[in-house]
C-alpha atoms as a PDB file:
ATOM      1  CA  UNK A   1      61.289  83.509  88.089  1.00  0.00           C
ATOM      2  CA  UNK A   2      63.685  85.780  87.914  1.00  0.00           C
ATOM      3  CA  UNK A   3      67.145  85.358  88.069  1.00  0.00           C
ATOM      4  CA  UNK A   4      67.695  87.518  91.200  1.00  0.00           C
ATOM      5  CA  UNK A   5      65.069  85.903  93.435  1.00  0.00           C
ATOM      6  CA  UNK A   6      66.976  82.228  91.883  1.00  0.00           C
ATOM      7  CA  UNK A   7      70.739  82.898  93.014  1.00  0.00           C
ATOM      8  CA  UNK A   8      69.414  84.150  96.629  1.00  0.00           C
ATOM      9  CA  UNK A   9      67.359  80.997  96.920  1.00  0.00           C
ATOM     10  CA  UNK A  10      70.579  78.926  96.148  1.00  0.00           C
ATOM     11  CA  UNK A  11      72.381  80.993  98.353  1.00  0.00           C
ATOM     12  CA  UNK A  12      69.659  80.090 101.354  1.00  0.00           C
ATOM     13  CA  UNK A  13      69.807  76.783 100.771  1.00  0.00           C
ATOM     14  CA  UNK A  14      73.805  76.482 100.668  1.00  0.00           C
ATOM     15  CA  UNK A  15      73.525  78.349 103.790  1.00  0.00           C
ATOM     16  CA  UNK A  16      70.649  75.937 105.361  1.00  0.00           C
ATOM     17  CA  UNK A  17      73.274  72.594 104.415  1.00  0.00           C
ATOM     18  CA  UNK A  18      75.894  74.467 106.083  1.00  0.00           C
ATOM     19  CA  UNK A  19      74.450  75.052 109.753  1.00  0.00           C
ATOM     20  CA  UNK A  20      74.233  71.255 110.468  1.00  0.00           C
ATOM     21  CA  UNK A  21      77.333  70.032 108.983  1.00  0.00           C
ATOM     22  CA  UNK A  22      78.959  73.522 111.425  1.00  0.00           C
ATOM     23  CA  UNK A  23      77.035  71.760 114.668  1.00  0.00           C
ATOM     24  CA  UNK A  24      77.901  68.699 113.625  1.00  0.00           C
ATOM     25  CA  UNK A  25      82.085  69.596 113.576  1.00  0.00           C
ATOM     26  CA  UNK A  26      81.924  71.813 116.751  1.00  0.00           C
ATOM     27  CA  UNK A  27      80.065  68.585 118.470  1.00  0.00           C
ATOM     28  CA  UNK A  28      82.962  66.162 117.470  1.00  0.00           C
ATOM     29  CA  UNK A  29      85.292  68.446 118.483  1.00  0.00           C
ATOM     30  CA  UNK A  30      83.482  68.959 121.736  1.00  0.00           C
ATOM     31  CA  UNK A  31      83.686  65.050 121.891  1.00  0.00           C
ATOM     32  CA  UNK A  32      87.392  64.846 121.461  1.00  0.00           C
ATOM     33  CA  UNK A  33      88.228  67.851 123.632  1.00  0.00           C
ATOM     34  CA  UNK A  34      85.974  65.739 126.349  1.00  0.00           C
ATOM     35  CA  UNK A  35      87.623  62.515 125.557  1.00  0.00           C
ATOM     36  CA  UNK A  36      91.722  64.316 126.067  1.00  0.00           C
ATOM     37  CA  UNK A  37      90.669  65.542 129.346  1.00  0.00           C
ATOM     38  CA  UNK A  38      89.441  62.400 130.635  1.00  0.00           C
ATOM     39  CA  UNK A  39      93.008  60.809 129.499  1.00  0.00           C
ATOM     40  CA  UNK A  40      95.298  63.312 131.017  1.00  0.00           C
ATOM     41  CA  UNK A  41      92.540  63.856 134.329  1.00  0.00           C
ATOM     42  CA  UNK A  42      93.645  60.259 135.362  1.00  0.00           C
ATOM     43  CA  UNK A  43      97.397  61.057 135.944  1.00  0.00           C
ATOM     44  CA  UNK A  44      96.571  64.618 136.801  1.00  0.00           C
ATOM     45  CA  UNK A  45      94.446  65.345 139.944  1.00  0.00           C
ATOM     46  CA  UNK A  46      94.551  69.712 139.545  1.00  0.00           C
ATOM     47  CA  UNK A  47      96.217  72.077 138.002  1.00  0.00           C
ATOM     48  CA  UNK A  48      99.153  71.684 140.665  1.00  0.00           C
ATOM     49  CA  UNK A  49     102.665  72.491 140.265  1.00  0.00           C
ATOM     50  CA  UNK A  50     104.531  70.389 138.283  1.00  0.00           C
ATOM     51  CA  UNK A  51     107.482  68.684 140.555  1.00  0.00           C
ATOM     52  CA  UNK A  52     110.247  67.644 137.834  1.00  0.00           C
ATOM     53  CA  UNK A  53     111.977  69.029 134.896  1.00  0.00           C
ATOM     54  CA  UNK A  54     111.973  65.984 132.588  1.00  0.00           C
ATOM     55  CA  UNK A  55     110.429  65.108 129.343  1.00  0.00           C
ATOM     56  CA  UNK A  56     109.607  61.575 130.322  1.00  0.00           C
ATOM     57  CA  UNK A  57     106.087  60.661 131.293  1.00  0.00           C
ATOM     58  CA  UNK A  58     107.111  60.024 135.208  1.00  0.00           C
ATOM     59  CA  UNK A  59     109.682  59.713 137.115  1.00  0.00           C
ATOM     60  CA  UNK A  60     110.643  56.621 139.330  1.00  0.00           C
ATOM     61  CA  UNK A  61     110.743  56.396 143.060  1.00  0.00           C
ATOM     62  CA  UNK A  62     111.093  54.892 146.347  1.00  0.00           C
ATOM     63  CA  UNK A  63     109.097  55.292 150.091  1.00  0.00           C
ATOM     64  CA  UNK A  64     110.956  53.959 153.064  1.00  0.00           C
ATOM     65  CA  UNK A  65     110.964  53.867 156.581  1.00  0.00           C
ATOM     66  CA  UNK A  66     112.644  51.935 159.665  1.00  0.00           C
ATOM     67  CA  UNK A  67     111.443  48.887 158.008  1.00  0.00           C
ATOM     68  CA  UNK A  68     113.879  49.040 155.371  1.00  0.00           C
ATOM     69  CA  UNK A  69     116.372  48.660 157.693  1.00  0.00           C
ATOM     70  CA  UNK A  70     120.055  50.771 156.860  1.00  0.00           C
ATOM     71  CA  UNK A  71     120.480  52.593 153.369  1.00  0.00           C
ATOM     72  CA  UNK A  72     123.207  53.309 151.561  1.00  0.00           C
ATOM     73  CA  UNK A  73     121.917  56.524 150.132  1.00  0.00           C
ATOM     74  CA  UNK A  74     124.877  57.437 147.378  1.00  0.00           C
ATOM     75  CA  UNK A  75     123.797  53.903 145.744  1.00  0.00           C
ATOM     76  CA  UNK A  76     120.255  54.047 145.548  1.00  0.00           C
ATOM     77  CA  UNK A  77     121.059  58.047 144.592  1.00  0.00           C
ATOM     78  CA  UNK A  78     122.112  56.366 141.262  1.00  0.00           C
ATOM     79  CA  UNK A  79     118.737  54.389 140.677  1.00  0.00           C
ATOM     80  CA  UNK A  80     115.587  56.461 141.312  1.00  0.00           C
ATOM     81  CA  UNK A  81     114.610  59.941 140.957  1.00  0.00           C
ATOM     82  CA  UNK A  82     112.506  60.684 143.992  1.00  0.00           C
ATOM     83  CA  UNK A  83     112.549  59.319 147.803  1.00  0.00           C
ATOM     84  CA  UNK A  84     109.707  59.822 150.574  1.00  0.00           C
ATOM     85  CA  UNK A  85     109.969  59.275 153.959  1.00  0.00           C
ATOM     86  CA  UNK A  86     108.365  58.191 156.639  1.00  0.00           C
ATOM     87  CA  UNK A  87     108.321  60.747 159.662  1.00  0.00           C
ATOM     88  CA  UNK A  88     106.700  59.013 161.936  1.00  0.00           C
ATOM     89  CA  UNK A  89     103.290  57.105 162.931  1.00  0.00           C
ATOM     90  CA  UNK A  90     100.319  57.255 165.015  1.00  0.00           C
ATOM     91  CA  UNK A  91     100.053  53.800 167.105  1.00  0.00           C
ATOM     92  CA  UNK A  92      96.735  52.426 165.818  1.00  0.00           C
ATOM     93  CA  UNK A  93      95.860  50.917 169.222  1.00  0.00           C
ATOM     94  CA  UNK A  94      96.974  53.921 172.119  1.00  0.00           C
ATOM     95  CA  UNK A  95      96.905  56.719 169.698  1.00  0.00           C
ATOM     96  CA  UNK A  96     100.496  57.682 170.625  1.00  0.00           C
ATOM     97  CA  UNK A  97     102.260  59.412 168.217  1.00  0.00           C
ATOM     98  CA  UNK A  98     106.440  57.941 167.405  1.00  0.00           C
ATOM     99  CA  UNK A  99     108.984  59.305 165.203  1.00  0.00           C
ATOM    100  CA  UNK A 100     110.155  57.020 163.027  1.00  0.00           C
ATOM    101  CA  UNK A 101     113.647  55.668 164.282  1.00  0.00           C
ATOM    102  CA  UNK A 102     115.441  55.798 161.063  1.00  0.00           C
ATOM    103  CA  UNK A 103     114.053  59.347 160.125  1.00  0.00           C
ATOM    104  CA  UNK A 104     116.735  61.681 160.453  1.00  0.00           C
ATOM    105  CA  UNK A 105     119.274  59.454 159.513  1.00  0.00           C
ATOM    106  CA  UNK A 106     117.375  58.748 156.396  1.00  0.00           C
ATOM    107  CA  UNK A 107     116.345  62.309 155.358  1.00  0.00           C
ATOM    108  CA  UNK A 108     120.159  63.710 155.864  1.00  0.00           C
ATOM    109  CA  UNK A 109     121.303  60.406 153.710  1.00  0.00           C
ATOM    110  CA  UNK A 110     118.885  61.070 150.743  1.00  0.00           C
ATOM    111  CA  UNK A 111     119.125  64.993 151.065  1.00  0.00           C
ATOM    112  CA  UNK A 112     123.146  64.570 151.216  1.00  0.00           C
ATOM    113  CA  UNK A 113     123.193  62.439 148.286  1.00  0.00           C
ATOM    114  CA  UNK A 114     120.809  65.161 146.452  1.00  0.00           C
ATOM    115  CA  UNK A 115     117.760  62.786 145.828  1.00  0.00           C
ATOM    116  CA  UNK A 116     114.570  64.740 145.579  1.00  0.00           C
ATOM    117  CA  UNK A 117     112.621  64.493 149.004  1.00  0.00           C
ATOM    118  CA  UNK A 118     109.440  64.449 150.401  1.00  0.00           C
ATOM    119  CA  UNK A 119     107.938  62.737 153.350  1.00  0.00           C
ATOM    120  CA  UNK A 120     104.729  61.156 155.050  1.00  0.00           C
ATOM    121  CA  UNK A 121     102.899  60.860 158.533  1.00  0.00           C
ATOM    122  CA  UNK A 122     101.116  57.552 159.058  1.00  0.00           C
ATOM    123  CA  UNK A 123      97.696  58.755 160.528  1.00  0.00           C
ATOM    124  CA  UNK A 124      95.469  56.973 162.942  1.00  0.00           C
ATOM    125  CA  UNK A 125      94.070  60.507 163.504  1.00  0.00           C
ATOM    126  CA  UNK A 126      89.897  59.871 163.746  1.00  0.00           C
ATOM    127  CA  UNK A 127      89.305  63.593 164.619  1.00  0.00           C
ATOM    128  CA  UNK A 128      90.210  67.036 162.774  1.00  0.00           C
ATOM    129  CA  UNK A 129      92.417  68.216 166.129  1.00  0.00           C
ATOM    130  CA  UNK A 130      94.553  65.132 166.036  1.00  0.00           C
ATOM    131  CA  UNK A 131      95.184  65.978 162.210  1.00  0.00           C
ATOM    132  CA  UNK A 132      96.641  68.754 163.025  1.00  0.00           C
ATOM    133  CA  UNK A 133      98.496  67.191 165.492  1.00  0.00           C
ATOM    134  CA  UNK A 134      99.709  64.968 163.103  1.00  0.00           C
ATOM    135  CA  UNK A 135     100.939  67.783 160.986  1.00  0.00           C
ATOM    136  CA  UNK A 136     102.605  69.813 163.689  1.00  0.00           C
ATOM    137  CA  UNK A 137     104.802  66.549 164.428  1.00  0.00           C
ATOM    138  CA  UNK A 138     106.021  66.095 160.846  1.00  0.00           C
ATOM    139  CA  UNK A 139     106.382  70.195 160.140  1.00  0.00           C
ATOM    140  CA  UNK A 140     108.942  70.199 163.097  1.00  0.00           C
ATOM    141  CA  UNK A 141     110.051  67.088 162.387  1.00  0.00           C
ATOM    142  CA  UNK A 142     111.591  68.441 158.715  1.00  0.00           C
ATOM    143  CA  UNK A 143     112.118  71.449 159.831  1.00  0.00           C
ATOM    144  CA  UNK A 144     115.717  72.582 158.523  1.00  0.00           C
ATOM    145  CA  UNK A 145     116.017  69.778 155.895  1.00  0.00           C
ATOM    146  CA  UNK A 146     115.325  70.280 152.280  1.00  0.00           C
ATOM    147  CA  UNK A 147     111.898  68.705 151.415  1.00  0.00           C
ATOM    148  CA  UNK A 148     110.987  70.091 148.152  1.00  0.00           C
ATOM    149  CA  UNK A 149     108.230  67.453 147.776  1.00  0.00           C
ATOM    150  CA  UNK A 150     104.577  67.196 149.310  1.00  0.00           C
ATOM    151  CA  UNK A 151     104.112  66.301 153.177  1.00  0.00           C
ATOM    152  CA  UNK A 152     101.598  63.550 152.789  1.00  0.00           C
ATOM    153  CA  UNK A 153      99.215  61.999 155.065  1.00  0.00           C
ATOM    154  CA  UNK A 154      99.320  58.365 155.164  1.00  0.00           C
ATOM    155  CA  UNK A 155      95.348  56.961 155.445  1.00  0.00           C
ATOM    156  CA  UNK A 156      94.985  53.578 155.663  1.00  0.00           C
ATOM    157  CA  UNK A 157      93.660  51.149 158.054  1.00  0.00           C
ATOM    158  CA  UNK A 158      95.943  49.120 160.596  1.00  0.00           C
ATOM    159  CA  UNK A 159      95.243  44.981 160.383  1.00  0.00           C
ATOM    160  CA  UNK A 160      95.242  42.470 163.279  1.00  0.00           C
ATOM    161  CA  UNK A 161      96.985  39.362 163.736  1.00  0.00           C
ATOM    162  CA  UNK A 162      95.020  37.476 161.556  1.00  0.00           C
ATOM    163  CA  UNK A 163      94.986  40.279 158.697  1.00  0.00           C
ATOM    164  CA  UNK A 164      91.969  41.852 159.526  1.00  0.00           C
ATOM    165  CA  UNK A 165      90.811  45.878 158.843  1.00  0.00           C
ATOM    166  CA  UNK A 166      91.891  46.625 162.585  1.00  0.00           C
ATOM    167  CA  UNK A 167      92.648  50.091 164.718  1.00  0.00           C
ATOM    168  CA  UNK A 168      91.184  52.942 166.031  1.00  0.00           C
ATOM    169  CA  UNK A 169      91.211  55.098 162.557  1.00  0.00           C
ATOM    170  CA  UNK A 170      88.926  51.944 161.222  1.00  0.00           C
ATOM    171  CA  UNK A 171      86.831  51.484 164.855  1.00  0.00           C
ATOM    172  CA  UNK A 172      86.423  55.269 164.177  1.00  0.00           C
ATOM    173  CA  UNK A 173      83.824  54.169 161.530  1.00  0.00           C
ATOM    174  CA  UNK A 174      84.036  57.658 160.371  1.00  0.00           C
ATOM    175  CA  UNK A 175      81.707  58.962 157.482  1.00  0.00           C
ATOM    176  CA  UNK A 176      83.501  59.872 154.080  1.00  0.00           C
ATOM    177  CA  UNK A 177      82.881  63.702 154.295  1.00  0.00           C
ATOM    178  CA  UNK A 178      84.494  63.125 157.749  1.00  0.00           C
ATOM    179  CA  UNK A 179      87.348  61.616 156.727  1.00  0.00           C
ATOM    180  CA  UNK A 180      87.655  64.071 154.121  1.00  0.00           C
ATOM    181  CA  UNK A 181      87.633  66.949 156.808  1.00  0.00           C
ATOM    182  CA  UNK A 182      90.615  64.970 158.712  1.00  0.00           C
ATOM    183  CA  UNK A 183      92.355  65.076 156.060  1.00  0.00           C
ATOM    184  CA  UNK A 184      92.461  68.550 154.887  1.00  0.00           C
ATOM    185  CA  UNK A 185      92.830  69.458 158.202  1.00  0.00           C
ATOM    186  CA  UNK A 186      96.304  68.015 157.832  1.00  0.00           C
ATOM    187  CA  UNK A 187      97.219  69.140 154.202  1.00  0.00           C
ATOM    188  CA  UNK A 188      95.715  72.808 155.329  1.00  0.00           C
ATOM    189  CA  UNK A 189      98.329  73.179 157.876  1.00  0.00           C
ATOM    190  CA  UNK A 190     101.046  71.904 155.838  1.00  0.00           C
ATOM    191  CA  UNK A 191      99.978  74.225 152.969  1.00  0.00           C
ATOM    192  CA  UNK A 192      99.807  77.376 155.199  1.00  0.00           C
ATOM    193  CA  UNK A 193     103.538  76.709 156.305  1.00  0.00           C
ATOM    194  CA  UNK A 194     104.155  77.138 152.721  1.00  0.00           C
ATOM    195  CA  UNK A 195     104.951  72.897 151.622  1.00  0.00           C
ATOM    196  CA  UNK A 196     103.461  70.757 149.525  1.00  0.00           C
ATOM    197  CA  UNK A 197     100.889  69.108 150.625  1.00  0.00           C
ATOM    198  CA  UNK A 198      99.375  65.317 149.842  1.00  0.00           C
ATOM    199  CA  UNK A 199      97.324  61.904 150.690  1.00  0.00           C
ATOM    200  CA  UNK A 200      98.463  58.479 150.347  1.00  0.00           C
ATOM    201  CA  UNK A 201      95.895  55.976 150.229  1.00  0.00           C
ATOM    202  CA  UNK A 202      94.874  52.704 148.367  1.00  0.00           C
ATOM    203  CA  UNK A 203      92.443  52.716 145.563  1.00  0.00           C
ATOM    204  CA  UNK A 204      89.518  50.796 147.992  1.00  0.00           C
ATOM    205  CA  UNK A 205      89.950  53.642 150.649  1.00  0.00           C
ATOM    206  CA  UNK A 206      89.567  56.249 147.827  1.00  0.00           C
ATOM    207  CA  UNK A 207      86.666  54.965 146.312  1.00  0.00           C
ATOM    208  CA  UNK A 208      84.807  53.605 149.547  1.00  0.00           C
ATOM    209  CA  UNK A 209      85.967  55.707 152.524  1.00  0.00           C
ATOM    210  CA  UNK A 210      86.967  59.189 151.172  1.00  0.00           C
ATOM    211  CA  UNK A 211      84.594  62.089 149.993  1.00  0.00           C
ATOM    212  CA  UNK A 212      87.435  62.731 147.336  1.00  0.00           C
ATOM    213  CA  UNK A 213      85.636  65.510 145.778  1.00  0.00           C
ATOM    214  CA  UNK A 214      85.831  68.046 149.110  1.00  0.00           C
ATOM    215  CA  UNK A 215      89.425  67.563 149.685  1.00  0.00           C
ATOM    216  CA  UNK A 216      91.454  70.434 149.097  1.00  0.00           C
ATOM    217  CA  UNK A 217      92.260  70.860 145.569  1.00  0.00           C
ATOM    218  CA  UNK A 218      95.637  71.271 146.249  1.00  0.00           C
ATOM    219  CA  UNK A 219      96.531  68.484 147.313  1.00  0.00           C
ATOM    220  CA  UNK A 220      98.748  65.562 145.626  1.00  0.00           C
ATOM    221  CA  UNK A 221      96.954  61.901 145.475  1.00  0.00           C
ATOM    222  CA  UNK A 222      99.049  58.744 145.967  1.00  0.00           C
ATOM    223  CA  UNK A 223      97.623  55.839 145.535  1.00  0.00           C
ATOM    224  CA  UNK A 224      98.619  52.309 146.673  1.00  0.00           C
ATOM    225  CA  UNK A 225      97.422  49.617 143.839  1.00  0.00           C
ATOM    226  CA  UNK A 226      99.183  46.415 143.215  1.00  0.00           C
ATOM    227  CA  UNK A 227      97.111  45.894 140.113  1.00  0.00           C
ATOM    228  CA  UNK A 228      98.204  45.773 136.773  1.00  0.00           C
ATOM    229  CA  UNK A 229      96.839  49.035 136.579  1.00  0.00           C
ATOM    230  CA  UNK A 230      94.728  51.491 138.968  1.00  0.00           C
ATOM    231  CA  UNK A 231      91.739  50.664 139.994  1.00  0.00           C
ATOM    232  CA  UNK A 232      90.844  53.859 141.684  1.00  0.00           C
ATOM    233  CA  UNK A 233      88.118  55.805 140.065  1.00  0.00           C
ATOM    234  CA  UNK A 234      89.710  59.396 140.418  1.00  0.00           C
ATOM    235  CA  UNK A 235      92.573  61.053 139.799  1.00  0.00           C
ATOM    236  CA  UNK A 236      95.701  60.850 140.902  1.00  0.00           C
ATOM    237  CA  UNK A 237      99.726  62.104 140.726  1.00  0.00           C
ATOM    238  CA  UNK A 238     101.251  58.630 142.076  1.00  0.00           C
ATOM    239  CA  UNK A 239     100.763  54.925 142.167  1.00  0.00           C
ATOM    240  CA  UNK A 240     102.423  52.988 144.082  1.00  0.00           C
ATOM    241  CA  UNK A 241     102.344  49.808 142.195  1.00  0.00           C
ATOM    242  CA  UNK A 242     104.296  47.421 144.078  1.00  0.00           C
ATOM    243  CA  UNK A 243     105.229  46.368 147.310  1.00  0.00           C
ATOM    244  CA  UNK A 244     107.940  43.657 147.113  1.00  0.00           C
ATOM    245  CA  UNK A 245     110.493  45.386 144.592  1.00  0.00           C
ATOM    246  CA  UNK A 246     113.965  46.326 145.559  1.00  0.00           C
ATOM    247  CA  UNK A 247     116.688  49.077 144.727  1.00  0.00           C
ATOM    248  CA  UNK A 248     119.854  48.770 145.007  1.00  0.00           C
ATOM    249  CA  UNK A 249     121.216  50.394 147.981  1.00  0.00           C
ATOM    250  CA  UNK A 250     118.414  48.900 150.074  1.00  0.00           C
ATOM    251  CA  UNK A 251     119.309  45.420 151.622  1.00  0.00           C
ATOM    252  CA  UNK A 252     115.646  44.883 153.448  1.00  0.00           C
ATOM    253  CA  UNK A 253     113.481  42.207 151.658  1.00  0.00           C
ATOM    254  CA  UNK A 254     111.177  44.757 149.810  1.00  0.00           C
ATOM    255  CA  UNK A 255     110.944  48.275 148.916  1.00  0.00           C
ATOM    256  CA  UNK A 256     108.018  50.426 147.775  1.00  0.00           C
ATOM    257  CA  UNK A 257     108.009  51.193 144.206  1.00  0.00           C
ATOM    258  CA  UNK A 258     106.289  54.224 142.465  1.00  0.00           C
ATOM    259  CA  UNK A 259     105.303  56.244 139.698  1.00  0.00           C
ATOM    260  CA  UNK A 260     105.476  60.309 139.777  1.00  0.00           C
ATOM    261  CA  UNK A 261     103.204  60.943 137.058  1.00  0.00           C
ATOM    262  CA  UNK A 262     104.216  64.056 134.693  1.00  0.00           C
ATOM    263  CA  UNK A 263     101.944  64.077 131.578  1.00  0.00           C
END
């Protein structure tokens, strides 16, 4: 043999060992690139705006509403990073829609005392129209103040006296695609008035009651959990992870804790 035809068949061969071992790398890597973007996916629902200027991995706030009774805002100002408000509410039995009593006093307190602000609508809406409804209340509603956070849609169902599901949202017994088209029919008219848009509901009503994969990609997820962690199979930008905390500034029993996810 000569020694030509010798160093090319070496050369073949090192080139045969080196295919696999170049499939095998570019798999791995594959593997890991898969395995990051599941990570970050579950605090991150889209490629949406990021909110806050912080190298922390959230930010803490509060949600209130007339519940909570009278605030002092400069206080609680001093101990959270983020506030959102309830506008008002659908009645779950006549379908009436209220502003919440305590709105405007709230929004000018937290606004005044420079805490970030968004707000929410709790819906009873079981048709697209009322959505919009919905929507037109709270865009009025805010009009003037300075929410630089998402308008979110409250979805949940109401209970009765003896704590069961209860309501006309949950009589609605409305398919999940529906309830998916109520929804962006809300966040679509908040987004077109140029706001952010967003839905708040708990981790069963997100995995059981929502088509979460046709909502509009746009919008921010908040999810209600009191679990040590999230049980919610998607992702998400909040979690509300408590119910009975409290904040300084607040006198009412409980306050709503949460988690603004960054990274």
């Amino acid at each position: 043999m000569s020694k030509s035809k010798s160093k090319k068949r070496r050369k073949s061969t090192a080139r045969g060992r080196a295919k696999p071992a170049a499939i095998i790398t570019c798999c791995l890597l594959l593997i890991i690139g898969i395995i990051c973007a599941i990570i970050v996916g579950a605090h991150s629902s889209n490629k949406k705006p990021v909110l806050f200027e912080t190298n922390k991995d959230y930010v803490q706030g509060i949600d209130v509403s007339s519940h909570n009774g009278d605030i002092d805002w400069e206080t609680v100002a001093q101990n959270t990073d983020f506030v959102i408000i309830r506008v008002g509410y659908r009645g779950y039995g006549t379908g009436k829609i209220t502003a919440d009593s305590k709105f405007e006093q709230n929004i000018k307190g937290a606004t005044d005392a420079g805490i970030r602000t968004g707000v929410y609508f709790y819906s009873q809406a079981t048709t697209e129209e009322e959505a919009r409804e919905e929507a037109e209340f709270t865009l009025k509603a805010i009009s003037g103040y300075d929410v630089s956070l998402p308008v979110f849609i409250d979805y949940e169902y109401a209970h009765g006296p003896d704590g069961e599901l209860a309501g006309r949202l949950y009589d609605a017994d409305l398919s999940s695609a529906d309830a998916a088209g109520i929804i962006n029919a809300f966040c679509g008219r908040i987004s077109r008035r140029g706001k952010f848009c967003g839905l708040y509901a708990n981790s069963s009503v997100l995995n059981k009651s929502i088509k979460t994969s046709a909502l509009n990609k746009d919008a921010y997820i908040w999810v209600a959990d009191y679990n040590k962690s999230v049980t919610y199979l998607g992702s998400y930008d909040l979690w509300q992870y408590t119910k009975n905390g409290s904040c300084e500034g607040i006198n009412s029993k409980h306050v709503d804790e949460n988690r603004w996810f960054i990274k």
